[in-house]
C-alpha atoms as a PDB file:
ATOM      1  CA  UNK A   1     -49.639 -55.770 -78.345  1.00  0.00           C
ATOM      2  CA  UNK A   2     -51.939 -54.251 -80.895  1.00  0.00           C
ATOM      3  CA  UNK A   3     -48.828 -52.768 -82.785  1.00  0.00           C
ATOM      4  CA  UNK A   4     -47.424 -56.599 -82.735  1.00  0.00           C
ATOM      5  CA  UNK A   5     -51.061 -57.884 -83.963  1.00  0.00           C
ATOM      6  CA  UNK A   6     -50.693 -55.479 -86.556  1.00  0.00           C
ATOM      7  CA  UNK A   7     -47.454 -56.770 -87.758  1.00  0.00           C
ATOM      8  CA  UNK A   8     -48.110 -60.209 -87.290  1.00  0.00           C
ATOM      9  CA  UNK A   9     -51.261 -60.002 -89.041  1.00  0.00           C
ATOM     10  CA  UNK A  10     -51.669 -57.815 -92.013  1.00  0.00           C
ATOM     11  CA  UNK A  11     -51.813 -59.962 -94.814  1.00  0.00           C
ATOM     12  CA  UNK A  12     -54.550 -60.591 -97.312  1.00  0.00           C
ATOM     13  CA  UNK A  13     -55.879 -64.195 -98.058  1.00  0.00           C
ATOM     14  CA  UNK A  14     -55.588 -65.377-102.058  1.00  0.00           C
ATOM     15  CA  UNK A  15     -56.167 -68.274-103.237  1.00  0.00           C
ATOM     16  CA  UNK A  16     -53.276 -70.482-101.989  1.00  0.00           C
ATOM     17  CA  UNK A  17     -52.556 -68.499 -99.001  1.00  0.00           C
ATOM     18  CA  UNK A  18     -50.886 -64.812 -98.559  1.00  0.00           C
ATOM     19  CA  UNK A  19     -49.948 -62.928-100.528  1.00  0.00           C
ATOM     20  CA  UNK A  20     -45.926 -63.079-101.284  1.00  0.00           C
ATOM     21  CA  UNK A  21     -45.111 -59.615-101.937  1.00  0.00           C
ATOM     22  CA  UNK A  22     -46.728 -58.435 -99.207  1.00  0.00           C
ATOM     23  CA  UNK A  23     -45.069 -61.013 -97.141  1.00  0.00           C
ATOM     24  CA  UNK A  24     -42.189 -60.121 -97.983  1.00  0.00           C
ATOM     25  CA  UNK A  25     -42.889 -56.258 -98.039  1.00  0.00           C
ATOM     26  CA  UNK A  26     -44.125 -57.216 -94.471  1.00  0.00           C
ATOM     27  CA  UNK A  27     -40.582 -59.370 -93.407  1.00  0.00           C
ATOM     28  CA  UNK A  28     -38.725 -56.271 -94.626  1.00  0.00           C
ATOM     29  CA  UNK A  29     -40.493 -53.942 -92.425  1.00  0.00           C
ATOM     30  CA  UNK A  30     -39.909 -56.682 -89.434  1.00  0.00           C
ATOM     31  CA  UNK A  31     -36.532 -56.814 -89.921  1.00  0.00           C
ATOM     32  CA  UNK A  32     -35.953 -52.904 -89.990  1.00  0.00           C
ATOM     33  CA  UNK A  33     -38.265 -52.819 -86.806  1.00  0.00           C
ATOM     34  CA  UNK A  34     -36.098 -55.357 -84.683  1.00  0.00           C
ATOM     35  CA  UNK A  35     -32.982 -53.736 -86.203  1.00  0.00           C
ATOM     36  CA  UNK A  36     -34.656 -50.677 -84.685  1.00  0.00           C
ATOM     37  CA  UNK A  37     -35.319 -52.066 -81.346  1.00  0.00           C
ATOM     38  CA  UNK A  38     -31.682 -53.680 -81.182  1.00  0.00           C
ATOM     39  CA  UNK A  39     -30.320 -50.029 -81.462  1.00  0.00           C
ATOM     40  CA  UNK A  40     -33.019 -48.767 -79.644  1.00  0.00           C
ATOM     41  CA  UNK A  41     -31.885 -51.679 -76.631  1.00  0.00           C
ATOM     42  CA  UNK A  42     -28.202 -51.430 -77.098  1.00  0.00           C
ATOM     43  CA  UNK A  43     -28.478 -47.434 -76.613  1.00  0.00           C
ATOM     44  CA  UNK A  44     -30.640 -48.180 -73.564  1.00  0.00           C
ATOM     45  CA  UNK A  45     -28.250 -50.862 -72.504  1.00  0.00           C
ATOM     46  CA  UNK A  46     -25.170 -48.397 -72.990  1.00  0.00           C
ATOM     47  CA  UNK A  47     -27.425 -45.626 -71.089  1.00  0.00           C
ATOM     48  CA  UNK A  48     -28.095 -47.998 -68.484  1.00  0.00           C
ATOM     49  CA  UNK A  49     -24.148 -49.001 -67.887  1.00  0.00           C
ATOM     50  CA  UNK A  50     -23.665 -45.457 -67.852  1.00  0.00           C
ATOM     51  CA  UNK A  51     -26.049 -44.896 -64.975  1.00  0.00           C
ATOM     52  CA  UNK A  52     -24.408 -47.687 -62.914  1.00  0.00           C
ATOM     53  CA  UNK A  53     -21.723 -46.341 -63.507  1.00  0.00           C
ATOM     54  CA  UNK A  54     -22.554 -42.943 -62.347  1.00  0.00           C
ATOM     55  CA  UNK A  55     -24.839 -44.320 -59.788  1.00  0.00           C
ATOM     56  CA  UNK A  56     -21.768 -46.328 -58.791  1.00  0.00           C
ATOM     57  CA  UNK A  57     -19.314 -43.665 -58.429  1.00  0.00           C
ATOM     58  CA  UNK A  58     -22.316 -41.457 -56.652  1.00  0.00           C
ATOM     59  CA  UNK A  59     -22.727 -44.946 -53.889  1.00  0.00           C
ATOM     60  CA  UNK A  60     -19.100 -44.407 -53.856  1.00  0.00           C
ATOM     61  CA  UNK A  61     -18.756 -40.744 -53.225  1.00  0.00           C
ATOM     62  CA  UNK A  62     -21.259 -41.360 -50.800  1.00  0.00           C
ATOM     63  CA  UNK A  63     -19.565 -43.673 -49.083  1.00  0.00           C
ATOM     64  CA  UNK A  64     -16.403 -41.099 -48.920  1.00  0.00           C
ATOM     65  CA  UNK A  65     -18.773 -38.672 -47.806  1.00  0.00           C
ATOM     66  CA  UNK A  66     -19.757 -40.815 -44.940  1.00  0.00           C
ATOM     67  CA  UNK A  67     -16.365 -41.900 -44.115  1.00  0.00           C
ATOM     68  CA  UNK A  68     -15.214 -38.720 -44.003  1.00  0.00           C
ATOM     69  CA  UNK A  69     -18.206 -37.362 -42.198  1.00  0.00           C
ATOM     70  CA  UNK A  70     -17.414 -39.999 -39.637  1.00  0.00           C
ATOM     71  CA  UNK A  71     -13.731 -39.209 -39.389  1.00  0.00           C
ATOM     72  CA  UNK A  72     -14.742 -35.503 -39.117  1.00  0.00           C
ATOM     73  CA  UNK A  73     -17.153 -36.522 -36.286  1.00  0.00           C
ATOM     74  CA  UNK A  74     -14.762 -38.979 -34.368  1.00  0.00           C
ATOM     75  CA  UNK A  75     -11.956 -35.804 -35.187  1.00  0.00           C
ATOM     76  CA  UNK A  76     -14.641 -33.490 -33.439  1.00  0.00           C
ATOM     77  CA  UNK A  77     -15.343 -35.587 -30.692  1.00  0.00           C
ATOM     78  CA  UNK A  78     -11.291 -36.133 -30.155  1.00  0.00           C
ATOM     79  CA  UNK A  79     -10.702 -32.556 -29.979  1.00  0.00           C
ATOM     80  CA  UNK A  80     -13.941 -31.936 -27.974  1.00  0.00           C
ATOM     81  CA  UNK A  81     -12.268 -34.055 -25.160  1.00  0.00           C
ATOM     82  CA  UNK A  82      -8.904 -32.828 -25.334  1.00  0.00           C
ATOM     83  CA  UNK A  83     -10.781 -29.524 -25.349  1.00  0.00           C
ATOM     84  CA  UNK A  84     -12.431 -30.535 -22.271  1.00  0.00           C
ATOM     85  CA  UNK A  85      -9.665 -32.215 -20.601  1.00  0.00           C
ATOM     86  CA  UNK A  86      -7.517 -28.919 -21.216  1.00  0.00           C
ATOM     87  CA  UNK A  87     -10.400 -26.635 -19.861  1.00  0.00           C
ATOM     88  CA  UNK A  88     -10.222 -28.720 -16.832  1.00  0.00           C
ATOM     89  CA  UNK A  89      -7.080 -28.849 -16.524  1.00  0.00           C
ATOM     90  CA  UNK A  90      -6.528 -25.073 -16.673  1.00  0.00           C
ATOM     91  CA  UNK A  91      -9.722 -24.828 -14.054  1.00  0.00           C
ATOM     92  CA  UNK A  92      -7.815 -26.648 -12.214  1.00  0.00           C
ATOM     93  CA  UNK A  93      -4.467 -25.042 -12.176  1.00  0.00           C
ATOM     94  CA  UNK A  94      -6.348 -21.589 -12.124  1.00  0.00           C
ATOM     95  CA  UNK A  95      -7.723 -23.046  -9.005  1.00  0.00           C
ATOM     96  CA  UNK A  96      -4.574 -23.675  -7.207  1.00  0.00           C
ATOM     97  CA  UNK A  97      -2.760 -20.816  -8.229  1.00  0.00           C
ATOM     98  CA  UNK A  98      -5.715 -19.067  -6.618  1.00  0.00           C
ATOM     99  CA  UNK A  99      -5.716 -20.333  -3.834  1.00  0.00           C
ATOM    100  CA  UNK A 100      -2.110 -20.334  -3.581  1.00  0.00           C
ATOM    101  CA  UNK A 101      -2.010 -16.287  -4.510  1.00  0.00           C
ATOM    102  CA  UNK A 102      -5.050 -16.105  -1.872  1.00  0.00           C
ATOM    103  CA  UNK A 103      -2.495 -18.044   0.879  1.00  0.00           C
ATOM    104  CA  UNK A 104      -0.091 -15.562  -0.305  1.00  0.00           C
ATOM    105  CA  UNK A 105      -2.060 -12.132  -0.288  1.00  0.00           C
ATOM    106  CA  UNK A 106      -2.877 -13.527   3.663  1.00  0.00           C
ATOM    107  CA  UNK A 107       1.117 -14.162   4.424  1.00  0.00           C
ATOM    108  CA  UNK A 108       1.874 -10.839   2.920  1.00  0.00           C
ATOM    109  CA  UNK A 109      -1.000  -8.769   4.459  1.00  0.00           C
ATOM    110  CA  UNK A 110      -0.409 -10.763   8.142  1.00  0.00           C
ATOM    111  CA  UNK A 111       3.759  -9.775   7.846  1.00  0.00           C
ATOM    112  CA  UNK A 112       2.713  -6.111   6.829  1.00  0.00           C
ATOM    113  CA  UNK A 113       0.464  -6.060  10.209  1.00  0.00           C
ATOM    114  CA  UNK A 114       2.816  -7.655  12.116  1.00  0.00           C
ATOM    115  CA  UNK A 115       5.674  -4.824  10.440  1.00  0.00           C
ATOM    116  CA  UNK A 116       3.207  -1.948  11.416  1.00  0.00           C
ATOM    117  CA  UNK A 117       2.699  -3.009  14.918  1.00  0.00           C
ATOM    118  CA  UNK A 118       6.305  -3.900  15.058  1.00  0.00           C
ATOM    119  CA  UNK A 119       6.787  -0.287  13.991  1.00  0.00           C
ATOM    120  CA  UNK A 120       3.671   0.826  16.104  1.00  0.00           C
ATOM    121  CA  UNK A 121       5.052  -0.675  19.490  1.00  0.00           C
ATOM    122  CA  UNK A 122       9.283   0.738  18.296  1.00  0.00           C
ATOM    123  CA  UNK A 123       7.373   4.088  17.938  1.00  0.00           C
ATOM    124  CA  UNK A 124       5.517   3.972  21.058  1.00  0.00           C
ATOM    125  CA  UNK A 125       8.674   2.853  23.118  1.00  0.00           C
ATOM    126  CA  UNK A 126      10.558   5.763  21.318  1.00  0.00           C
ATOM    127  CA  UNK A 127       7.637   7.742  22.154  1.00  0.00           C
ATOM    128  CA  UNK A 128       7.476   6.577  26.015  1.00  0.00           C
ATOM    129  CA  UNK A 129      11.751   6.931  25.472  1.00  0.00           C
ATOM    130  CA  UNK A 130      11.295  10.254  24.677  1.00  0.00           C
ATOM    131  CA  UNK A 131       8.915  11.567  26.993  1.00  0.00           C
ATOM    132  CA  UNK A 132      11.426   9.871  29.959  1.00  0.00           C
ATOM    133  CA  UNK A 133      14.112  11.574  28.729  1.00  0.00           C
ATOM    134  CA  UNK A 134      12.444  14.910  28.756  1.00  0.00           C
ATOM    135  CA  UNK A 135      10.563  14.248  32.364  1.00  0.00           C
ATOM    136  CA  UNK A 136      14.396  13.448  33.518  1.00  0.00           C
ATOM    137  CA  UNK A 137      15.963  16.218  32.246  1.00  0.00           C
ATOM    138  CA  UNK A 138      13.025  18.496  33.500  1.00  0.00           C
ATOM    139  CA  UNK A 139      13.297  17.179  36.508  1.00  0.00           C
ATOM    140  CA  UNK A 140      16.705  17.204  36.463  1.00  0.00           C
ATOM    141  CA  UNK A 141      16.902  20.881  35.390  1.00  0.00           C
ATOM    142  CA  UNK A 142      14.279  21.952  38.295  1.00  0.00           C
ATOM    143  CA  UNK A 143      16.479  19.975  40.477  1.00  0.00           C
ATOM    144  CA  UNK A 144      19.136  22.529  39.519  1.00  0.00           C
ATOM    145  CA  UNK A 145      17.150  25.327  39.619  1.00  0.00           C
ATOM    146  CA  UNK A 146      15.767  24.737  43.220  1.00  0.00           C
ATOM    147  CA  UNK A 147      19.599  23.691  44.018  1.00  0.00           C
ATOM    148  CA  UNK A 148      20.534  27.062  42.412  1.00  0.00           C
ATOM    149  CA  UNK A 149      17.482  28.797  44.321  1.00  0.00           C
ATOM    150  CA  UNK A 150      18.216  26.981  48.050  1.00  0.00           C
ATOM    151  CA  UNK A 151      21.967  28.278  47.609  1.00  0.00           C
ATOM    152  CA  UNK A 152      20.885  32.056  46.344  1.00  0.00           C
ATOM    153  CA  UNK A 153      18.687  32.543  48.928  1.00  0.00           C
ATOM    154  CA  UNK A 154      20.965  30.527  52.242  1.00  0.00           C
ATOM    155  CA  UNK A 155      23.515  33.010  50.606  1.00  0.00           C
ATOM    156  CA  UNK A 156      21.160  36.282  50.915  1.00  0.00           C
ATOM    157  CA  UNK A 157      19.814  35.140  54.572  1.00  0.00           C
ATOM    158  CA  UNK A 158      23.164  34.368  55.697  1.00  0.00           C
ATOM    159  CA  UNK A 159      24.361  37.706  54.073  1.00  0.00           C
ATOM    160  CA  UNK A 160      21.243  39.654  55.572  1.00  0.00           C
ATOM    161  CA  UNK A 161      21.701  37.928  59.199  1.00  0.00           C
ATOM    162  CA  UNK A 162      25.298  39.751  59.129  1.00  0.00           C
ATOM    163  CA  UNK A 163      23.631  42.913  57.623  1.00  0.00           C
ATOM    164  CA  UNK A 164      21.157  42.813  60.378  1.00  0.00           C
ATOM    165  CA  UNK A 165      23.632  42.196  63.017  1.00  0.00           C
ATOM    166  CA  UNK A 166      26.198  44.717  61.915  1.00  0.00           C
ATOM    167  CA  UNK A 167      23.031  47.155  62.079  1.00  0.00           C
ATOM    168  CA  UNK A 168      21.443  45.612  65.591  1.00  0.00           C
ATOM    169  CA  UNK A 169      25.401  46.544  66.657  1.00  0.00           C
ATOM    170  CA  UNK A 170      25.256  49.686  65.433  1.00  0.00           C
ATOM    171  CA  UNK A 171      21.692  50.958  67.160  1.00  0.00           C
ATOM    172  CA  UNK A 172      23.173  49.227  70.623  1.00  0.00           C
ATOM    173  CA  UNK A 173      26.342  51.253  69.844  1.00  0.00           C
ATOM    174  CA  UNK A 174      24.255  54.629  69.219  1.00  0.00           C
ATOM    175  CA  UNK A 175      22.161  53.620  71.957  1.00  0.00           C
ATOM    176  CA  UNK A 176      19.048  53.203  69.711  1.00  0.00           C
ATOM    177  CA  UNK A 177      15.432  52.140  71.483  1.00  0.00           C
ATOM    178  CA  UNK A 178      14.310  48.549  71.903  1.00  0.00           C
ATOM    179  CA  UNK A 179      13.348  46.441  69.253  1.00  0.00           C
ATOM    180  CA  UNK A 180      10.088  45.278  69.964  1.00  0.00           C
ATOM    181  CA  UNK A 181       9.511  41.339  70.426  1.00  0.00           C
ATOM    182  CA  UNK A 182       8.716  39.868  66.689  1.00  0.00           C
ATOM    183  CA  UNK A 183      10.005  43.184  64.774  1.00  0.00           C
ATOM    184  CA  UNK A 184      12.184  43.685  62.333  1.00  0.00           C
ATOM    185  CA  UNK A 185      15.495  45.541  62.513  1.00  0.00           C
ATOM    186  CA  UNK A 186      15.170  48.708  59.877  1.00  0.00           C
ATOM    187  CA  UNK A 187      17.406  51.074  59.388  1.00  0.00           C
ATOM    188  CA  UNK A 188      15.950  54.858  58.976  1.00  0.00           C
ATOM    189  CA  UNK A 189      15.629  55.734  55.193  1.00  0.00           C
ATOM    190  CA  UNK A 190      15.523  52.008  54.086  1.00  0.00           C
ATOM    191  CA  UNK A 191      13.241  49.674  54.225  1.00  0.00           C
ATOM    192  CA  UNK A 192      13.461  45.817  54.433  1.00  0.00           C
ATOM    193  CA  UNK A 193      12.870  44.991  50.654  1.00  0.00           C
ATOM    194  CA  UNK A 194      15.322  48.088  49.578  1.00  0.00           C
ATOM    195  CA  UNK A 195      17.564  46.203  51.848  1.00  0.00           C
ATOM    196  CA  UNK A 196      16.916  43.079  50.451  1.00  0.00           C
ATOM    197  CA  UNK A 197      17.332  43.890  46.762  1.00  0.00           C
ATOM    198  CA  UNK A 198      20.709  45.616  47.833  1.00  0.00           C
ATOM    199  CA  UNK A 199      21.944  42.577  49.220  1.00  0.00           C
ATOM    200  CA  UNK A 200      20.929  40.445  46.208  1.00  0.00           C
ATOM    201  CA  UNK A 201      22.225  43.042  43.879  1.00  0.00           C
ATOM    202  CA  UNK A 202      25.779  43.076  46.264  1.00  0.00           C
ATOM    203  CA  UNK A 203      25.905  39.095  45.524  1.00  0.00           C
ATOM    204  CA  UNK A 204      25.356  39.529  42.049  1.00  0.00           C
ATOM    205  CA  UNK A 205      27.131  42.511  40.877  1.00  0.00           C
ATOM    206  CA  UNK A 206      30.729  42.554  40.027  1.00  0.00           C
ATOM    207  CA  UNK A 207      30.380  38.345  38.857  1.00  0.00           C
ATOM    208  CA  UNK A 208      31.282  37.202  35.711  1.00  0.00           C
ATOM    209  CA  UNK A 209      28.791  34.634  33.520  1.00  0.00           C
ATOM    210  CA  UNK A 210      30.153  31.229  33.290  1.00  0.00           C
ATOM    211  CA  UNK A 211      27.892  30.724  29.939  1.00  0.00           C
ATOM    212  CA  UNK A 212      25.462  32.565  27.873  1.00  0.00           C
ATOM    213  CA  UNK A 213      22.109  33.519  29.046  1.00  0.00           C
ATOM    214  CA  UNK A 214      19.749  32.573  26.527  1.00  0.00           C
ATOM    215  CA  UNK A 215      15.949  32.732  26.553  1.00  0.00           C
ATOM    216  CA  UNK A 216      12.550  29.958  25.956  1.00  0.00           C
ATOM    217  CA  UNK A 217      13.062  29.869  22.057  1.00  0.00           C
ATOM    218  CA  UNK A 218      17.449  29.780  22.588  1.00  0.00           C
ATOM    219  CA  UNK A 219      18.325  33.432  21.838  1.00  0.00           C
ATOM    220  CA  UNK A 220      21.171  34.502  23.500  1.00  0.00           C
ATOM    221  CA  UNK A 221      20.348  37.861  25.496  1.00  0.00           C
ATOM    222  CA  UNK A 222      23.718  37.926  27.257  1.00  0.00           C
ATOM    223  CA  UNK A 223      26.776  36.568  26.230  1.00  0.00           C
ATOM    224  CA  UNK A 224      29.311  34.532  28.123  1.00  0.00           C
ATOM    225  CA  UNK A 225      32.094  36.350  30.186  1.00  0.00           C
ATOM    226  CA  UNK A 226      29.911  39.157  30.769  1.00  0.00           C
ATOM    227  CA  UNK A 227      30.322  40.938  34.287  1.00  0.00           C
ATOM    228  CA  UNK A 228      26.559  41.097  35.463  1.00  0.00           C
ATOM    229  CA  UNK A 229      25.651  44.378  36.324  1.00  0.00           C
ATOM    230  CA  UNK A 230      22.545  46.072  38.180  1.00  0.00           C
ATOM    231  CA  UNK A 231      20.712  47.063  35.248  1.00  0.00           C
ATOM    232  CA  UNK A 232      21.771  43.943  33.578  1.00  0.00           C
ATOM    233  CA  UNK A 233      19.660  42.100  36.791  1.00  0.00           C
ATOM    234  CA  UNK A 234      16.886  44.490  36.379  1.00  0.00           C
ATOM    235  CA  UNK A 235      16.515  43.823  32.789  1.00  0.00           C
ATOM    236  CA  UNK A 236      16.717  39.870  32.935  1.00  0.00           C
ATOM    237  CA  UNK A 237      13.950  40.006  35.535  1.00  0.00           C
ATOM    238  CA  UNK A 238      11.611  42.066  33.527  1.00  0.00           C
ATOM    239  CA  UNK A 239      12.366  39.737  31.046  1.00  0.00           C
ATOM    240  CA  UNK A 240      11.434  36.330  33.184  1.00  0.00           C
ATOM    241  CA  UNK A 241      15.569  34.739  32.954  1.00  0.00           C
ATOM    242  CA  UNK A 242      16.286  35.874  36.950  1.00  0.00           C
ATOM    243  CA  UNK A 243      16.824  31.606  36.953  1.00  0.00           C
ATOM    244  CA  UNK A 244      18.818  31.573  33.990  1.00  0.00           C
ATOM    245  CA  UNK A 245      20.829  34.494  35.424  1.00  0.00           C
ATOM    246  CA  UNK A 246      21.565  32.507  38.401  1.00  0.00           C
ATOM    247  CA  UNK A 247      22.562  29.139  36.871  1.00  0.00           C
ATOM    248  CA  UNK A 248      24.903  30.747  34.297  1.00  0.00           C
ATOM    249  CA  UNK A 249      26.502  32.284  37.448  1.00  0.00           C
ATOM    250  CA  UNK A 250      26.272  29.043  39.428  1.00  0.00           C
ATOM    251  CA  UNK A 251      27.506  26.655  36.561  1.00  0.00           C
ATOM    252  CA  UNK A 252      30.975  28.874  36.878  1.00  0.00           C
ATOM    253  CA  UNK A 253      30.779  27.960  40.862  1.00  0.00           C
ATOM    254  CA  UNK A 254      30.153  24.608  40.183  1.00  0.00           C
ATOM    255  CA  UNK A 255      32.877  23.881  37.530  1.00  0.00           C
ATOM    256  CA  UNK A 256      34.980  25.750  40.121  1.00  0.00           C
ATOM    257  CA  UNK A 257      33.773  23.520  43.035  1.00  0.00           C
ATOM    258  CA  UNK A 258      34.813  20.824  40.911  1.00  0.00           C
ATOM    259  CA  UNK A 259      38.162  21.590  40.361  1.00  0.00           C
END
């Protein structure tokens, strides 16, 4: 305002009025001012488009910002859900197979039980099988044995009735004592078990082995066809096979027997 008073009213007073030249000096300077200002106001107005401008485009950008902000949210969110909705879907299938693998593991472990005591009750009726077989077949072979044994020794008493008989004949003959009630006949130089083993040995002696004589762990001591001797008889006694002696002498009697 003061800069307007000042150009509004700088004149001097004369006598009929103000002075021209200054007036005019004065308009001059006016017009060069307002010329001024025009410039002055058309490079403000120019700056001032310009800054619409910008701040237009900068509205604008901001508005693509947001936009795409939003798009990147709803985007996000979108894939946060599928996200989700896989995640659960995978729980669940993780779930069932599991379960399913569980149900499984129980089948498989229940049918490998049920194999084992399968196998567990085949191996215990082998087992009880087994142990039949080998009570028969001990039983059957003591069966023989004792058969064997009954038939060795009815053999040797019938054999040492006629011995003492033949030698009860002989004292009568020779006119020989008594025998006293409950004695036993015996023959001067002898006695009953050198008797006895004479008459076992006479049984034995002179017979041929119908099969090998072998011993507990299946070595064969004497061989098949062999003609059993006294020594022979001595020697499988020491040795414990007096039973094996007499079945392998009995199993020719039997197979004889049989034909």
């Amino acid at each position: 305002m003061d800069e307007l008073n000042s150009l509004l009213y700088p004149f001097r007073r004369v006598r009929h009025g103000y002075d021209p030249e200054q007036v005019e000096t004065e308009l001059k300077r006016l017009t060069e001012y307002c010329s001024a200002q025009e410039r002055e106001v058309a490079s403000l107005s120019k700056a001032l488009e310009k800054a619409q401008q910008r701040e237009s485009l900068a509205r604008e950008a901001v508005r693509a910002l947001e936009n795409a902000l939003k798009q990147v949210e709803n985007q996000a969110g979108q894939r946060r859900e599928k996200a989700r909705g896989e995640a659960d879907q995978l729980r669940e299938e993780g779930q069932r197979e599991l379960t399913e693998t569980r149900r499984l593991a129980a089948r498989i472990a229940e049918t490998i039980v049920q194999r084992a005591e399968q196998q567990a009750r085949e191996r215990e009726e082998q087992a009880r099988h087994r142990i039949f077989c080998y009570e028969r077949e001990l039983r059957l072979t003591l069966d023989s044995f004792y058969t064997l044994a009954r038939r060795h020794l009815r053999a040797l008493e019938s054999d040492l009735i006629d011995q003492l008989r033949g030698a009860v004949a002989r004292l009568d003959a020779d006119d020989a004592p008594a025998i006293p009630c409950g004695g036993m006949v015996q023959v001067p130089g002898e006695s009953t078990s050198g008797r006895w083993g004479q008459a076992e040995h006479s049984l034995l002696c002179g017979r041929t082995l119908a099969r090998d004589v072998v011993d507990s762990e299946g070595r064969m001591v004497v061989p098949r066809y062999s003609v059993v001797t006294p020594e022979m008889v001595e020697d499988l006694i020491e040795r414990g096979l007096y039973g094996e002696l007499i079945e392998a002498l009995m199993t020719g009697d039997g197979e004889g027997n049989g034909d």
